[in-house]
N, C-alpha and C. Protein backbone atom coordinates (compact mmCIF):
# COMPACT_ATOMS: atom_id res chain seq x y z
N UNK A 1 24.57 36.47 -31.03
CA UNK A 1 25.82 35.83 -30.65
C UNK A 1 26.90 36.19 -31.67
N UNK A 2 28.44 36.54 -31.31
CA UNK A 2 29.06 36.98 -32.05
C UNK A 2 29.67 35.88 -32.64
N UNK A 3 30.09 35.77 -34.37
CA UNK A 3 30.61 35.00 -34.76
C UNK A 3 31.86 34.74 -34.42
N UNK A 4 32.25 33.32 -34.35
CA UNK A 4 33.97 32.85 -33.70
C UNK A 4 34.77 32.20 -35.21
N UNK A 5 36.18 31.93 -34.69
CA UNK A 5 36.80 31.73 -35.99
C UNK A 5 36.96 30.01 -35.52
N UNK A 6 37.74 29.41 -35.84
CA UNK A 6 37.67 27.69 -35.33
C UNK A 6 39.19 28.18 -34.69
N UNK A 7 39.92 29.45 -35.07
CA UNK A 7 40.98 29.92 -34.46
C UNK A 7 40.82 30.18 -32.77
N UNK A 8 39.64 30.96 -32.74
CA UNK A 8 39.18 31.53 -31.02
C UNK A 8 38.79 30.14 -30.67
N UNK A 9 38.06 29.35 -31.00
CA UNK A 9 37.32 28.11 -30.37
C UNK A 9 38.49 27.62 -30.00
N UNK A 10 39.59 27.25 -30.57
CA UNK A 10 40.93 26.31 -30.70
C UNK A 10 41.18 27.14 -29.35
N UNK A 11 41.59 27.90 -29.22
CA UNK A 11 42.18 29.08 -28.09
C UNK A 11 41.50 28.48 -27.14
N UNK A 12 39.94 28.69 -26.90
CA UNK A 12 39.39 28.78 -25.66
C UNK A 12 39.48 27.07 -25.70
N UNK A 13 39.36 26.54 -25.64
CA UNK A 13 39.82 24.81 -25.86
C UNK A 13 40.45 24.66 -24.74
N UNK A 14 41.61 25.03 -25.77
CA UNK A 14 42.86 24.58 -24.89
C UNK A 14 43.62 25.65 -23.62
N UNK A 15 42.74 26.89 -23.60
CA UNK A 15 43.23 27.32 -22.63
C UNK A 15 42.41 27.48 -21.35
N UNK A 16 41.18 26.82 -21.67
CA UNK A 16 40.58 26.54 -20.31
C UNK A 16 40.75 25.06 -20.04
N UNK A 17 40.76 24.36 -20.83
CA UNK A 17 40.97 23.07 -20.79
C UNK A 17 42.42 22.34 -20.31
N UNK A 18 43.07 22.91 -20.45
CA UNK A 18 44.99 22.27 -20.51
C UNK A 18 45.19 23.44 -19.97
N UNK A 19 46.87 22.74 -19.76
CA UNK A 19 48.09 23.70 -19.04
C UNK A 19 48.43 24.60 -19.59
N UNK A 20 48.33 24.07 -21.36
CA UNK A 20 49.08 24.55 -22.01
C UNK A 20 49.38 26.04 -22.21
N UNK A 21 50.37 26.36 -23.18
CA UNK A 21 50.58 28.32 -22.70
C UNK A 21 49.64 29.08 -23.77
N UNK A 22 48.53 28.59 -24.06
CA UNK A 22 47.52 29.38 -24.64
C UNK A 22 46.66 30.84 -24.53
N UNK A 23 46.87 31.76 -24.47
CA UNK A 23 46.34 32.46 -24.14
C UNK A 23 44.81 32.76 -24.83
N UNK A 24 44.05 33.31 -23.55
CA UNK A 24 42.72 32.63 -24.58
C UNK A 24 42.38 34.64 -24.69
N UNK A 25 41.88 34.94 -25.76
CA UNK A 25 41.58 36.57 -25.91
C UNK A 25 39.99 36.69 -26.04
N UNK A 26 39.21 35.99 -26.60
CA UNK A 26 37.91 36.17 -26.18
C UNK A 26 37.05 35.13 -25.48
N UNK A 27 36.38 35.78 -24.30
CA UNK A 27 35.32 35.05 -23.58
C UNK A 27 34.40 35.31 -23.55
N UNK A 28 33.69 35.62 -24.90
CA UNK A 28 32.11 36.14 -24.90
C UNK A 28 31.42 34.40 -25.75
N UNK A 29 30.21 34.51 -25.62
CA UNK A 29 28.92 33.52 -25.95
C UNK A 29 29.55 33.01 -27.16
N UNK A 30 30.22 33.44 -28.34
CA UNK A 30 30.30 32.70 -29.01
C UNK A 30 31.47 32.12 -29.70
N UNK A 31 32.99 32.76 -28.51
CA UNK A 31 34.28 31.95 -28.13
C UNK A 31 33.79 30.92 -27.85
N UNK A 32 33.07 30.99 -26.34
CA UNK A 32 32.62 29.53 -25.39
C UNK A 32 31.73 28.44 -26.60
N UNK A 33 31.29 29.05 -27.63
CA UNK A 33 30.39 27.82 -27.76
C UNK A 33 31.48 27.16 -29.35
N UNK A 34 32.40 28.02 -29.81
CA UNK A 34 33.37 27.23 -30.98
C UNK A 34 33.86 26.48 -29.64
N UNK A 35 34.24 26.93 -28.65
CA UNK A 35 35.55 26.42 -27.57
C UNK A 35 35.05 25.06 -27.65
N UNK A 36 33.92 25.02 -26.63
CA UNK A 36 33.04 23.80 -26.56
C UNK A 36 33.39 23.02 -27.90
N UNK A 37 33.04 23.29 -28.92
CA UNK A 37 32.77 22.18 -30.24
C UNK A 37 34.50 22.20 -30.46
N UNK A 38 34.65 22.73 -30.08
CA UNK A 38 36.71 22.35 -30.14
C UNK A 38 37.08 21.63 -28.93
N UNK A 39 36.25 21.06 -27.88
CA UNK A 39 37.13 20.57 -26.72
C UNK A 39 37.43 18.91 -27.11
N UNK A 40 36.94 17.99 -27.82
CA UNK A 40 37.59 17.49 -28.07
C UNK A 40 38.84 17.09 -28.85
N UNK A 41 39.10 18.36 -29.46
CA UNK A 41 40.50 18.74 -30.26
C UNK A 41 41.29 18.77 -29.49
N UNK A 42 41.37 19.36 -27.90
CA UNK A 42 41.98 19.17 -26.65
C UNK A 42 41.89 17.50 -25.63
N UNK A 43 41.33 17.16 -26.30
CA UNK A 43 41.13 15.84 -26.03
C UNK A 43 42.24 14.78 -26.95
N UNK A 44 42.11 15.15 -27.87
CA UNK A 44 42.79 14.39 -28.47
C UNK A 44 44.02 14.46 -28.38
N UNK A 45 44.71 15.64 -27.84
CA UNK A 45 46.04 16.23 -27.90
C UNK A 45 46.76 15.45 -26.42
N UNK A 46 45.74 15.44 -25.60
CA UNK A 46 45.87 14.97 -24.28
C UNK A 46 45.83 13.79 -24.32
N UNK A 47 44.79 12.84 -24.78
CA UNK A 47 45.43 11.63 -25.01
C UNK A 47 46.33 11.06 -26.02
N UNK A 48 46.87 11.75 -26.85
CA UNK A 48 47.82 11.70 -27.69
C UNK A 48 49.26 11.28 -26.54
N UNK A 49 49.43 12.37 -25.87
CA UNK A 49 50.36 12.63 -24.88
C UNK A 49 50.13 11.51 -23.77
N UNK A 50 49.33 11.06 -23.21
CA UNK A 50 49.01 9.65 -22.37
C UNK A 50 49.43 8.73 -22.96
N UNK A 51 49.04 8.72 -24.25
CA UNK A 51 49.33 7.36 -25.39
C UNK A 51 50.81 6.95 -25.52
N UNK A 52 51.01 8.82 -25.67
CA UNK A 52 53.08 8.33 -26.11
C UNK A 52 53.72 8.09 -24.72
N UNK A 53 53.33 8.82 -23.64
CA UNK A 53 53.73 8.53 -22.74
C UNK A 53 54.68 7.23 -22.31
N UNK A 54 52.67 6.35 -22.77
CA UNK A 54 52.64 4.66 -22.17
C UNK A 54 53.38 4.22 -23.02
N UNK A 55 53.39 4.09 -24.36
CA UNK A 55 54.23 3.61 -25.22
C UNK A 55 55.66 3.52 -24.95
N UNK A 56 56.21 5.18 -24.48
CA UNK A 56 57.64 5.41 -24.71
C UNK A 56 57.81 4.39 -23.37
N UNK A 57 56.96 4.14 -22.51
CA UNK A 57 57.43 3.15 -20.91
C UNK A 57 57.97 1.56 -21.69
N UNK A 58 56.89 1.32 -22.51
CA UNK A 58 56.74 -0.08 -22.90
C UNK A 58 58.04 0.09 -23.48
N UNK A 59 58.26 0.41 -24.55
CA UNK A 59 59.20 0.48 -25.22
C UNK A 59 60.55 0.43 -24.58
N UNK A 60 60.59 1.09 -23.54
CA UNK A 60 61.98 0.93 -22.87
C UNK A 60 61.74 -0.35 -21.77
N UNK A 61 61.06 -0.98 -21.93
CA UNK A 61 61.00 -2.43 -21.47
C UNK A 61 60.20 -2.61 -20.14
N UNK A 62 59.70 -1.47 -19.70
CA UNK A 62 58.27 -0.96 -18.61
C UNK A 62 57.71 -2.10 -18.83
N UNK A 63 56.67 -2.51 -18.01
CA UNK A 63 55.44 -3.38 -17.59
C UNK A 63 54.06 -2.81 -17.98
N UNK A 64 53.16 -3.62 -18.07
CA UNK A 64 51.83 -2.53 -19.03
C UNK A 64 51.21 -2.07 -17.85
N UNK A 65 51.36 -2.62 -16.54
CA UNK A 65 50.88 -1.89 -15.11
C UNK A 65 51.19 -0.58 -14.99
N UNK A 66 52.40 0.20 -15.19
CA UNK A 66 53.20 1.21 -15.35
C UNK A 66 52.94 2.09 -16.22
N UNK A 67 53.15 1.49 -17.35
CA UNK A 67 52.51 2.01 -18.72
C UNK A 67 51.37 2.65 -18.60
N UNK A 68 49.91 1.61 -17.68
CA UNK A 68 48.91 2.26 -17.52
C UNK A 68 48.55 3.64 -16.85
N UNK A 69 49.57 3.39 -15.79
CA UNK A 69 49.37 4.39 -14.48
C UNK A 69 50.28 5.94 -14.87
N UNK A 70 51.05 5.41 -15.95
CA UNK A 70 51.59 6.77 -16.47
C UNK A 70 50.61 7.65 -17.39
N UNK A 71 49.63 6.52 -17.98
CA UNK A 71 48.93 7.11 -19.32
C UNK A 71 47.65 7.69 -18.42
N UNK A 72 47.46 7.19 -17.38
CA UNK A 72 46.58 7.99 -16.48
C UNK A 72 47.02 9.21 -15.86
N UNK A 73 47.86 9.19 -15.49
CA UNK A 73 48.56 10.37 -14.72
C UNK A 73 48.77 11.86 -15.55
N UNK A 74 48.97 11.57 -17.10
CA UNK A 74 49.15 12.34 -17.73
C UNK A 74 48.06 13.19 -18.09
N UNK A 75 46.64 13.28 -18.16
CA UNK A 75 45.98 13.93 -18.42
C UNK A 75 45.58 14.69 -17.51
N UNK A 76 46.00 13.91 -15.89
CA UNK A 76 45.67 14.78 -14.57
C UNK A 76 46.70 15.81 -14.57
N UNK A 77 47.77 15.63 -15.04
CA UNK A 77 49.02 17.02 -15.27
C UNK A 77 48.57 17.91 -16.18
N UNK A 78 47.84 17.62 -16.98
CA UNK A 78 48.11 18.65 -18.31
C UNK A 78 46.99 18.91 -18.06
N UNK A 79 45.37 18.74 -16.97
CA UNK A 79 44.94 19.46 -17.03
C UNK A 79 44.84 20.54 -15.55
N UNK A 80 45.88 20.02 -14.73
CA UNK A 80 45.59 20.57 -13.34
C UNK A 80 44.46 19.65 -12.34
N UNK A 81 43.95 18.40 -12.73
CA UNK A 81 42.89 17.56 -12.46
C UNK A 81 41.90 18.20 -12.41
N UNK A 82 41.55 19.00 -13.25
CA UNK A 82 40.16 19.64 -13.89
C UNK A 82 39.20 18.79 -13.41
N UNK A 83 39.36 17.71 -14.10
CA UNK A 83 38.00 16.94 -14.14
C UNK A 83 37.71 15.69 -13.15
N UNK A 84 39.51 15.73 -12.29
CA UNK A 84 39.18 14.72 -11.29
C UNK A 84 38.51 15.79 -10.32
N UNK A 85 38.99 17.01 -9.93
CA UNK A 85 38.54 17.92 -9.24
C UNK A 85 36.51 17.67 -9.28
N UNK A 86 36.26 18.19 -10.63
CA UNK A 86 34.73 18.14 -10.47
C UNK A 86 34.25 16.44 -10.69
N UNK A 87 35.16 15.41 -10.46
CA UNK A 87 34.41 14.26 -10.02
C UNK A 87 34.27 14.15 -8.66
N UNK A 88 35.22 14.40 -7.90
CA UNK A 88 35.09 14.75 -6.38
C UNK A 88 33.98 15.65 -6.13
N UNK A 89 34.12 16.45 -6.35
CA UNK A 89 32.83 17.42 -5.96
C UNK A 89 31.82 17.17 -6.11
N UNK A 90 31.37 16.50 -7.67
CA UNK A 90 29.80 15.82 -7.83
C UNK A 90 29.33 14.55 -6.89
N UNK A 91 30.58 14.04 -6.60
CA UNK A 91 30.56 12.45 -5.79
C UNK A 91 30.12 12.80 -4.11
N UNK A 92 31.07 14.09 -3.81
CA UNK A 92 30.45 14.28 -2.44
C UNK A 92 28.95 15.25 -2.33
N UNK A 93 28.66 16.05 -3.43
CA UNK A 93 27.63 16.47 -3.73
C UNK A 93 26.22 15.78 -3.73
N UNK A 94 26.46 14.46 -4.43
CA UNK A 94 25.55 13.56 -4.34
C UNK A 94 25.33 12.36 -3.40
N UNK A 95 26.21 12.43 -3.14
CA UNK A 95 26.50 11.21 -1.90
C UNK A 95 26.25 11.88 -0.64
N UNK A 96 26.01 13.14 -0.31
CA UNK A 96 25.82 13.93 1.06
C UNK A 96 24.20 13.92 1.01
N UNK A 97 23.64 13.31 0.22
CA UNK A 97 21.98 13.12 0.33
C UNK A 97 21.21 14.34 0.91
N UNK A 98 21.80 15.34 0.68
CA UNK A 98 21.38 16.95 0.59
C UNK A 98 19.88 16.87 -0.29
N UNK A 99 19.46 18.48 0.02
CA UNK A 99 18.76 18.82 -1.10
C UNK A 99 19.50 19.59 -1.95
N UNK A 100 18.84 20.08 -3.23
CA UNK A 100 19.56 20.44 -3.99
C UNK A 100 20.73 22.00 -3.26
N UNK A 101 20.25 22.49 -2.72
CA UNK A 101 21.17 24.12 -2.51
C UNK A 101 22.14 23.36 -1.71
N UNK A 102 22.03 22.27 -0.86
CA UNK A 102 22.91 22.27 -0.01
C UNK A 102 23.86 21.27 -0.15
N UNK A 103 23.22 20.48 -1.60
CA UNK A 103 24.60 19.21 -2.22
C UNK A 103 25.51 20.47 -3.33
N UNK A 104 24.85 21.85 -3.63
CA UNK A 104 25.55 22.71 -4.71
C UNK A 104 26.75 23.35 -3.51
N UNK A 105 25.87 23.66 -2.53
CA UNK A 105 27.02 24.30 -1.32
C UNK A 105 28.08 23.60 -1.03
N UNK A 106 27.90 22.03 -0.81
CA UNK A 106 29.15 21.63 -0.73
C UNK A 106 29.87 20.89 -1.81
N UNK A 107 29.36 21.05 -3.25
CA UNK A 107 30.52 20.95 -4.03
C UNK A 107 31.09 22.10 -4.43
N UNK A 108 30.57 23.12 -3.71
CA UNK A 108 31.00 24.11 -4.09
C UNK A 108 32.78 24.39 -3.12
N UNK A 109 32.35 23.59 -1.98
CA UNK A 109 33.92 23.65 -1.31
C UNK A 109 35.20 22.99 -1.74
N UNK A 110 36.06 24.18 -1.23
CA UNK A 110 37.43 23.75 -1.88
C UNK A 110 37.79 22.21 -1.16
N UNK A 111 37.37 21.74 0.09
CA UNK A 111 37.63 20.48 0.15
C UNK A 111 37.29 19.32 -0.24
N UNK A 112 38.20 18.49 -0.24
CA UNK A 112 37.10 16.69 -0.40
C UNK A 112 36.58 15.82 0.74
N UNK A 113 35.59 15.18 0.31
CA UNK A 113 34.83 14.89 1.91
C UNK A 113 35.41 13.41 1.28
N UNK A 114 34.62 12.20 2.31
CA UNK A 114 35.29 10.79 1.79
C UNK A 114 34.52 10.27 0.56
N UNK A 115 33.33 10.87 0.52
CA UNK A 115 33.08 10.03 -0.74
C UNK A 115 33.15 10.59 -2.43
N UNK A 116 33.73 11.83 -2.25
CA UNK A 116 35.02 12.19 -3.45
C UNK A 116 36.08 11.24 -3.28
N UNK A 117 36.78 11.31 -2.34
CA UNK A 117 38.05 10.67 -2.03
C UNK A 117 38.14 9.16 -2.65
N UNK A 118 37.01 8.58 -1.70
CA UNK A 118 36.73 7.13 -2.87
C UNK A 118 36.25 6.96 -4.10
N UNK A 119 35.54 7.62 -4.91
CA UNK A 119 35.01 8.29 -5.77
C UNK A 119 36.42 8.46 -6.79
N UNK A 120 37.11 8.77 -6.34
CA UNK A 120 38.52 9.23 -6.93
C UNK A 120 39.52 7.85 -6.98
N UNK A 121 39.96 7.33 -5.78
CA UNK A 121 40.56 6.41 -6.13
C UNK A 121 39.84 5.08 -6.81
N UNK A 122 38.42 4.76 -6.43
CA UNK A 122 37.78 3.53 -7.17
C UNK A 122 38.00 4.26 -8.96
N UNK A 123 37.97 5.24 -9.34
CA UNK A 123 37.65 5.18 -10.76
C UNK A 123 39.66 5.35 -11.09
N UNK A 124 40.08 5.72 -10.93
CA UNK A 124 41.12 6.16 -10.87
C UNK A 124 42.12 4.87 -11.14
N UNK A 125 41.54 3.72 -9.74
CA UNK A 125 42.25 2.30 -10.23
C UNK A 125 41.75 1.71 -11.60
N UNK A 126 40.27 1.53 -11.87
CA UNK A 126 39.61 1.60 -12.73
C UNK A 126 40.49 1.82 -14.07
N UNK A 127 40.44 3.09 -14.07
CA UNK A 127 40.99 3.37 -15.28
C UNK A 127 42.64 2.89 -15.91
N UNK A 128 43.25 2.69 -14.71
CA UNK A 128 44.78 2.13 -14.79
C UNK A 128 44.18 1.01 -14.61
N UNK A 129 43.35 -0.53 -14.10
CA UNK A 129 43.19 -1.40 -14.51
C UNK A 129 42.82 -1.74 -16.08
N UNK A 130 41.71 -0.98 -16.52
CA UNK A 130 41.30 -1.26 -17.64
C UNK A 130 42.65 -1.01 -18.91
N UNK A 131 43.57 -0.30 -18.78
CA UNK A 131 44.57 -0.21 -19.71
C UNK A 131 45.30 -0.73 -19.33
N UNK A 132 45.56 -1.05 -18.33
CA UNK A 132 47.05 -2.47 -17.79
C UNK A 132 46.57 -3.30 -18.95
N UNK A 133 45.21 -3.66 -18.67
CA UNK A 133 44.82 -4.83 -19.52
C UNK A 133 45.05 -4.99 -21.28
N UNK A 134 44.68 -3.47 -21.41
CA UNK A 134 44.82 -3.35 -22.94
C UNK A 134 46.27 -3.38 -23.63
N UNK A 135 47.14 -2.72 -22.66
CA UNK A 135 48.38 -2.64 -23.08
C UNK A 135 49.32 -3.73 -23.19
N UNK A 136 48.58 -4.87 -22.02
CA UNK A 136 49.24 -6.32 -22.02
C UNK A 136 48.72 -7.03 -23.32
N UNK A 137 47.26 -6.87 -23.64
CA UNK A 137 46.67 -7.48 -25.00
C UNK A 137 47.91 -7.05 -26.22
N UNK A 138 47.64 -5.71 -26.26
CA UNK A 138 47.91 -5.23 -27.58
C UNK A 138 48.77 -3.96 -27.20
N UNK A 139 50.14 -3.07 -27.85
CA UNK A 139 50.28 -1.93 -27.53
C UNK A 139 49.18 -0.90 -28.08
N UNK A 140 48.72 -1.06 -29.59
CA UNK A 140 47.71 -0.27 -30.20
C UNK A 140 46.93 -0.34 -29.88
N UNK A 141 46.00 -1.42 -29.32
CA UNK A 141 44.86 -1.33 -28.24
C UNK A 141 45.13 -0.22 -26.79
N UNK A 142 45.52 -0.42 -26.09
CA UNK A 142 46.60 0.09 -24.63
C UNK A 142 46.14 2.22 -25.61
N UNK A 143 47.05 2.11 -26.98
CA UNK A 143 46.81 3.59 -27.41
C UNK A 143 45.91 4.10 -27.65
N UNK A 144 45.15 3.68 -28.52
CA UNK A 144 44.16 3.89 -28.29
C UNK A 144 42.77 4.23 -27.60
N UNK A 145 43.28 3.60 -26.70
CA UNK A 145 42.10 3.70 -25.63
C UNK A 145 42.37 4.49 -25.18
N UNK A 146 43.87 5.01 -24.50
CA UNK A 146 43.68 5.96 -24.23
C UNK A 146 43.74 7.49 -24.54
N UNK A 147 44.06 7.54 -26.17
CA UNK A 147 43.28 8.83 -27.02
C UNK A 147 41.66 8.68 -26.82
N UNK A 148 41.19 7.93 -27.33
CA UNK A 148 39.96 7.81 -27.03
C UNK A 148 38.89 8.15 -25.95
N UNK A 149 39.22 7.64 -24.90
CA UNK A 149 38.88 7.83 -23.81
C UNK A 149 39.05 9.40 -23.46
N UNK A 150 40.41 10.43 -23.61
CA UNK A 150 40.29 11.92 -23.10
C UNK A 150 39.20 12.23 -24.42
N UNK A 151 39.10 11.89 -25.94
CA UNK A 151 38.25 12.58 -26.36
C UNK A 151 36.97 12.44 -26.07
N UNK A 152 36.66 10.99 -25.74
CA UNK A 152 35.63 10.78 -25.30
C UNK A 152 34.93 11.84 -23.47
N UNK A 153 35.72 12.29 -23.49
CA UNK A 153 35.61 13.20 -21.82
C UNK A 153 35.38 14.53 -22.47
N UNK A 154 36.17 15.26 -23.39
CA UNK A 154 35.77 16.50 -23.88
C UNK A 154 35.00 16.53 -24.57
N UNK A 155 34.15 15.30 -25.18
CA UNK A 155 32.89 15.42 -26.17
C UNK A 155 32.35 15.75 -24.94
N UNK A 156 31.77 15.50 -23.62
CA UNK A 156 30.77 15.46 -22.66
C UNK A 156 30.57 17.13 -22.26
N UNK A 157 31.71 17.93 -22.38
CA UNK A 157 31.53 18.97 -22.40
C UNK A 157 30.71 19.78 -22.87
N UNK A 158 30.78 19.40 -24.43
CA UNK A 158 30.19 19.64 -25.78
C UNK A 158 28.66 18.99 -25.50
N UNK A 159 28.33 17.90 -25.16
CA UNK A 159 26.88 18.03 -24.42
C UNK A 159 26.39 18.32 -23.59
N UNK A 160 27.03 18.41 -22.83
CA UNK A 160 26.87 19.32 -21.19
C UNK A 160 26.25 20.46 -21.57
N UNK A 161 27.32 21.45 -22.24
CA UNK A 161 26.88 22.69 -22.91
C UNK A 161 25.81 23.05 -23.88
N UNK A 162 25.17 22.05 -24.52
CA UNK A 162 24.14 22.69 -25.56
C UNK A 162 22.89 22.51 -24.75
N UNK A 163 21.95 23.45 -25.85
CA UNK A 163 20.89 24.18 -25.80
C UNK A 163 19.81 23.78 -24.85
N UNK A 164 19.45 24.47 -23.46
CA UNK A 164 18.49 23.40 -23.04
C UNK A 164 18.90 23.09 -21.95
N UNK A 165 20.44 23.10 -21.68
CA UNK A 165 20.69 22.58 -20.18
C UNK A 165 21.37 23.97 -19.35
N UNK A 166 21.01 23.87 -18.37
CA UNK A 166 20.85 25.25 -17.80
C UNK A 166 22.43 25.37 -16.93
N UNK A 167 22.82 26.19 -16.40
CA UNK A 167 24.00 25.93 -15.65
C UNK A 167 23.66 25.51 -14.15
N UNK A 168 24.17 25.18 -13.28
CA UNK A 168 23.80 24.97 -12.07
C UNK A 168 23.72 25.95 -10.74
N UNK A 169 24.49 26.62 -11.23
CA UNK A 169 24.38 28.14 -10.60
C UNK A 169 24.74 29.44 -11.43
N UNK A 170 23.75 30.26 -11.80
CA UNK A 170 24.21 31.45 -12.11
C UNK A 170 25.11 32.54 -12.48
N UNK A 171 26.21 32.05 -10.76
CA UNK A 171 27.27 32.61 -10.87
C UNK A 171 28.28 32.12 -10.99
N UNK A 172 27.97 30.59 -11.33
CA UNK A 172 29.48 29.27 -10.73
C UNK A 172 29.96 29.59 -12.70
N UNK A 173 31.08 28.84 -12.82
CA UNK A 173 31.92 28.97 -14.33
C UNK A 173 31.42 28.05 -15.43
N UNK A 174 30.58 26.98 -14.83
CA UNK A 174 29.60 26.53 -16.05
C UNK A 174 28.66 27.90 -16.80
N UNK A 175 28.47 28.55 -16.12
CA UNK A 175 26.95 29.61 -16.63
C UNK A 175 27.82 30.48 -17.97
N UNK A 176 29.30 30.34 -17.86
CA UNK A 176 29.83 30.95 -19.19
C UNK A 176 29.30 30.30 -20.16
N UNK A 177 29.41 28.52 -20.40
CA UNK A 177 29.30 27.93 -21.46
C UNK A 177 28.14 27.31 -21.36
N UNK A 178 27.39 27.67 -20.29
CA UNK A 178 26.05 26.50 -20.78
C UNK A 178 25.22 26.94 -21.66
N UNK A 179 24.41 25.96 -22.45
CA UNK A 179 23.46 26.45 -23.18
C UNK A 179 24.36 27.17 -24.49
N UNK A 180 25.41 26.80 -24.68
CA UNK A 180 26.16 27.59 -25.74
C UNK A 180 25.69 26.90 -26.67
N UNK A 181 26.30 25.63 -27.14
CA UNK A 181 26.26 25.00 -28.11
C UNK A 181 24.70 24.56 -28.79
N UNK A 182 24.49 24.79 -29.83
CA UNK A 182 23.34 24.00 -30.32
C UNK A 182 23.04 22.89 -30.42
N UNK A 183 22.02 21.89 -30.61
CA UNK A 183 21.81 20.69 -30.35
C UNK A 183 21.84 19.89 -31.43
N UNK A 184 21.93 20.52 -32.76
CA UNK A 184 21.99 19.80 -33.99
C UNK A 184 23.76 19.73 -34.14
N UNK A 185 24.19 20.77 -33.78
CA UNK A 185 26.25 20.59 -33.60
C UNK A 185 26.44 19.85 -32.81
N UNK A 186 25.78 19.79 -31.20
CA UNK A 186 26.39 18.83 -30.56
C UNK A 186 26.39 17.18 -30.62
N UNK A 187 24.89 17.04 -31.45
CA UNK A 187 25.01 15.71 -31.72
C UNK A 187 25.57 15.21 -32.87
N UNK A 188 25.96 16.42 -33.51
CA UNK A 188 26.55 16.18 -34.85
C UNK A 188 27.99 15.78 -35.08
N UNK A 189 28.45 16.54 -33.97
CA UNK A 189 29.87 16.25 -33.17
C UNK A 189 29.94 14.89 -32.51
N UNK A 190 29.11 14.46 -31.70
CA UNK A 190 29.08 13.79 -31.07
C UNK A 190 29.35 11.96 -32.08
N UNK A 191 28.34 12.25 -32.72
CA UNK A 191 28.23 11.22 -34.12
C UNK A 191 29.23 10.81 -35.09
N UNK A 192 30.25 12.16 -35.54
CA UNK A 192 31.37 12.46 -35.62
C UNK A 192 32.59 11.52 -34.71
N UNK A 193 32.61 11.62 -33.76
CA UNK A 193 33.93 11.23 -32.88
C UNK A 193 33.44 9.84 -32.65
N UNK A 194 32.05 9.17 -32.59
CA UNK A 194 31.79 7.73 -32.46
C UNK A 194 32.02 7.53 -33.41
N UNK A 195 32.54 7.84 -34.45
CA UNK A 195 32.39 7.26 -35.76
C UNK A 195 33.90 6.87 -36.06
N UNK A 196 34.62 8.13 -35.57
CA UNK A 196 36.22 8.30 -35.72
C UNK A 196 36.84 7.47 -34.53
N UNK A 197 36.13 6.98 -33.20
CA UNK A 197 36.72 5.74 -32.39
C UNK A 197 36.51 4.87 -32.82
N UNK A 198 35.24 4.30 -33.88
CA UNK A 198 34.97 2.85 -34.21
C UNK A 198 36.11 2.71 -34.92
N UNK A 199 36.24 3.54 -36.07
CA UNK A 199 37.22 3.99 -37.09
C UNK A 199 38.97 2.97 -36.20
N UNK A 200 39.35 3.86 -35.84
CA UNK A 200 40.24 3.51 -35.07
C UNK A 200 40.25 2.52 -34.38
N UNK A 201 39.51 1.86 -33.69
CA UNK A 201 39.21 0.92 -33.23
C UNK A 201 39.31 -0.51 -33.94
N UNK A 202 38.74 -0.11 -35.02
CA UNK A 202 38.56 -1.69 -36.39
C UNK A 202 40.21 -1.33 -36.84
């Protein structure tokens, strides 16, 4: 595996991950696996941006309902709904009580069936409930959570990807990064960022 710099990892991060205007220059085994141990660096940037979002609402005299639904909205922009995209897909994947080739066939379609659709809006309110709430408690609570929460989504990447877990198809865009990361980094990482939410948290 070729050695990466924390420069290429940073790259592939954020330019598979976000909008942002990153250009990513290498995609070999061992871009994908710094990328991976850098995706919550893209996490954090993203809920950084949710956080100020909600804040800058409150601040101009917004409601924490608003606040919430902006600090949600923002990570679905900046990433193209990356990840609402593959919650839909796994939701109708698994919910179509298929066998395996034929729950992969249809998350493999560009459409959503209904139980993505609900799948999407139940977590979706979810998540703008649970920070209405925080943001009415506390504003630094309300921020927190939601930095937290996107890093907490790009750590999953970072375990998704290490050693051991196979991709799901061959040819689908997981099979770049699976199995990249090692299992002593990913939990090492992982241990890392629980440590840096408690942190924040207290």
């Amino acid at each position: 595996m070729l050695k990466s710099s924390p420069h290429d990892g940073l790259r592939f991060a954020f330019g598979t991950l976000t909008v942002l205007p990153v250009r990513v220059h290498r995609w070999d085994r061992g871009a994908a696996r710094a990328g991976m141990l850098c995706a919550p660096a893209a996490g954090l940037v993203v809920g950084g941006c949710a956080a100020g979002l909600g804040l800058l609402l409150l601040l101009l005299g917004a409601g924490a309902p608003l606040a919430a639904v902006a600090s949600v909205a923002v990570p679905a922009a900046l990433t193209r709904g990356l990840h609402l995209d593959g919650l839909a897909d796994t939701a109708d994947g698994l919910g179509s009580g298929k066998p395996a080739e034929d729950a992969l066939r249809i998350m493999k379609q560009s459409d959503i069936g209904p139980f993505g659709v609900l799948t999407l809006v139940l977590v979706l309110l979810a998540q703008a409930a649970v920070l209405a709430q925080l943001y009415a408690d506390s504003w630094a609570r309300g921020a927190v959570a939601a930095v937290a929460s996107a890093v907490a989504a790009r750590l999953a990447l970072a375990l998704a990807a290490r050693t051991g877990v196979p991709a799901a198809r061959p040819e689908g865009r997981g099979a770049a990064v699976a199995g990249v990361v090692p299992k002593a980094a990913a939990f090492g990482l992982a241990a890392g960022v629980v440590a840096a939410a408690g942190a924040a948290g207290a």
